[in-house]
Each structure stands twice: as C-alpha cells, then as structure tokens.
C-alpha atoms as a PDB file:
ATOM      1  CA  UNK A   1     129.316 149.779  69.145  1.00  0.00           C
ATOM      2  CA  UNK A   2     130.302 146.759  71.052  1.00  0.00           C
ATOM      3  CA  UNK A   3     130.945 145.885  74.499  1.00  0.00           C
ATOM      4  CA  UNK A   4     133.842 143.520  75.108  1.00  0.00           C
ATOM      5  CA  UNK A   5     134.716 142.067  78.594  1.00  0.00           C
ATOM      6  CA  UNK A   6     138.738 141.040  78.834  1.00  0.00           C
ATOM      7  CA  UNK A   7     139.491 137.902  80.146  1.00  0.00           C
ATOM      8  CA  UNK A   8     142.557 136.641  82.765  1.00  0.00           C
ATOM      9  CA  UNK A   9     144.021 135.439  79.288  1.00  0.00           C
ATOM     10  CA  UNK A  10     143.350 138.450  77.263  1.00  0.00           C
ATOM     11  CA  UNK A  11     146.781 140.279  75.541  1.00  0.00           C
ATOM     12  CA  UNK A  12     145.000 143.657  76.245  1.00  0.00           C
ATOM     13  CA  UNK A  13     145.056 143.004  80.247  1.00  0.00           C
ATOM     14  CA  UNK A  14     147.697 144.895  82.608  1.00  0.00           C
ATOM     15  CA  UNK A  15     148.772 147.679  79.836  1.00  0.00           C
ATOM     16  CA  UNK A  16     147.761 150.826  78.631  1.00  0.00           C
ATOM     17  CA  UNK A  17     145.360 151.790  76.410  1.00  0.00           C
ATOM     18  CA  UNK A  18     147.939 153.183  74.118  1.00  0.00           C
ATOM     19  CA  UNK A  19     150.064 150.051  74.572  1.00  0.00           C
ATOM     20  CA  UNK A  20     147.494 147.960  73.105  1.00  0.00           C
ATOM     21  CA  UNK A  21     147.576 150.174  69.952  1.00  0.00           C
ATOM     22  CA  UNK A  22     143.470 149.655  69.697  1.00  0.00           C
ATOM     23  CA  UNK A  23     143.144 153.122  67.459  1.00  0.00           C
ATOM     24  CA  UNK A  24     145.934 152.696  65.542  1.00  0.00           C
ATOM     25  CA  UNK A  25     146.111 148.606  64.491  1.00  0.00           C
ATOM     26  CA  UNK A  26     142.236 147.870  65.062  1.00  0.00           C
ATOM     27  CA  UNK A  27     141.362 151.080  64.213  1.00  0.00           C
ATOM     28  CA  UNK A  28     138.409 150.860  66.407  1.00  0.00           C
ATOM     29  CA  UNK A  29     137.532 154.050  69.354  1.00  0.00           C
ATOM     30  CA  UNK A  30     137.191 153.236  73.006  1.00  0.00           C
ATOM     31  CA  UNK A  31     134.160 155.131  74.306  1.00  0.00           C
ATOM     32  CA  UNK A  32     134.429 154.281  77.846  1.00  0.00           C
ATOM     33  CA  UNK A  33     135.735 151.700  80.457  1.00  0.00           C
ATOM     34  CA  UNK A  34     133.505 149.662  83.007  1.00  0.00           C
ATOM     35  CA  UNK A  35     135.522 148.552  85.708  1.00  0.00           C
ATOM     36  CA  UNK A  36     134.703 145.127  87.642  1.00  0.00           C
ATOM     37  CA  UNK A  37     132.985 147.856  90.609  1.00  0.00           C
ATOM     38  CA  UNK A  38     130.729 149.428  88.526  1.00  0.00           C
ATOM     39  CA  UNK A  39     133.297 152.345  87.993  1.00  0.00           C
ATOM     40  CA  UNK A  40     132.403 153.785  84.287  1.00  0.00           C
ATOM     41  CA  UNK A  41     135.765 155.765  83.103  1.00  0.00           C
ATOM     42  CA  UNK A  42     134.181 157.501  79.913  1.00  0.00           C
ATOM     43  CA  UNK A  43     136.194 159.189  76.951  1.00  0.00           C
ATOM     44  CA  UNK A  44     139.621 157.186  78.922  1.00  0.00           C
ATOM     45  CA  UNK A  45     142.892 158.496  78.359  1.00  0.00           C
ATOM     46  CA  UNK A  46     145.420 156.909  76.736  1.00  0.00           C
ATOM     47  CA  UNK A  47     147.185 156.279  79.490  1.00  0.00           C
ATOM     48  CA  UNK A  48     144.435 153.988  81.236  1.00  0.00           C
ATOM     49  CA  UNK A  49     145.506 150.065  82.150  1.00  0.00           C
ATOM     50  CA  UNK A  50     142.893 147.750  81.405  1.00  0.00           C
ATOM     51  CA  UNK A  51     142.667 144.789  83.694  1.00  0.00           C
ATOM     52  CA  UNK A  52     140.804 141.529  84.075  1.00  0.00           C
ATOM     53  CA  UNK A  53     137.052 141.919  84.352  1.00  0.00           C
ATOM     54  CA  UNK A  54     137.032 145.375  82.834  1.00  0.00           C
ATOM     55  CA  UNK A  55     134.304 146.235  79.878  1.00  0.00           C
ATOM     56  CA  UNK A  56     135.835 148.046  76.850  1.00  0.00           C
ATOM     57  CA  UNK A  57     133.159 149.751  74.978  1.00  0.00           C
ATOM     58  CA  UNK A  58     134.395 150.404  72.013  1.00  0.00           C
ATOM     59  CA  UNK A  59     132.936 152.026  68.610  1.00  0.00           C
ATOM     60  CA  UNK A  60     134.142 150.812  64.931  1.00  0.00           C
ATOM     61  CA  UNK A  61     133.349 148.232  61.988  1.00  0.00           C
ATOM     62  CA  UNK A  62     131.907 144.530  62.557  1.00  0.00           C
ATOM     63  CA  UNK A  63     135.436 142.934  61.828  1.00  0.00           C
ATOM     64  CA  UNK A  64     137.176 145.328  63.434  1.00  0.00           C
ATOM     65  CA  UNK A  65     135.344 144.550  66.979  1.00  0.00           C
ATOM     66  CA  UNK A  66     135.764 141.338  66.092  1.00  0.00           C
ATOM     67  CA  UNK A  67     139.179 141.675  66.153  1.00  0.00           C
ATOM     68  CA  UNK A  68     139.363 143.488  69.645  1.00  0.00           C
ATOM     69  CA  UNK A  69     137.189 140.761  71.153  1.00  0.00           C
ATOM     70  CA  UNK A  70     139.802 138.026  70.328  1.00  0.00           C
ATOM     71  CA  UNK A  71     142.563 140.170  71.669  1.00  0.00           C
ATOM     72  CA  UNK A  72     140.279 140.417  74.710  1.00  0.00           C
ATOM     73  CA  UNK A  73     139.987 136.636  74.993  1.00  0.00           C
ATOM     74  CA  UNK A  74     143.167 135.513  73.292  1.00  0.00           C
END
C-alpha cells in the first residue's frame, strides 16, 4: 500500500479515475482519495477527477506503485 501525492505536472491530474486506466494498465487498486482539505473519499468511484495536491492511496505490487508514482509526477 502506497500513498502517492500528484503533482501540477502529473498525467493523472484533471481526469477521471477511469480515464487514467490505474486498474486496468497499472493494475494497481485505489483505496481512497485525500483531497488537499483533508477530505478522505474512500472506496472512490470511477468516475472521481483527481487534481493537484490530491493523495491516491493505492494498493498493488512494488513496481506497480512505482509506476503510478511516476505518472503522478511525470
């Protein structure tokens, strides 16, 4: 389990949860959401947007969470 924050340059930022594709290309689960005002959005639908600042938590292999945090930063 792994807690990645996305950055203004991330290529997750301003779409959807299924958008991004996490499950299906990182294969990797998002638990819950922290939003920059404390907000925590557990077990978020696919239809949530992630945005700068927000905290995916996230559940899955080393290298897969790897992988999310450079699409976070990237």
């Amino acid at each position: 389990i792994e807690e990645v924050t996305l950055g203004a340059r991330g290529s997750l930022v301003g779409a959807q949860i299924k958008d991004n594709r996490i499950r299906q290309e990182l294969g990797v689960i998002v638990v819950a959401v922290r939003k920059p005002s404390g907000e925590m959005q557990f077990n978020p639908t696919p239809d949530t947007t992630l945005g700068v600042g927000d905290v995916v938590i996230a559940l899955g292999h080393k290298d897969q969470l790897a992988r999310l945090e450079n699409l976070a930063r990237a």
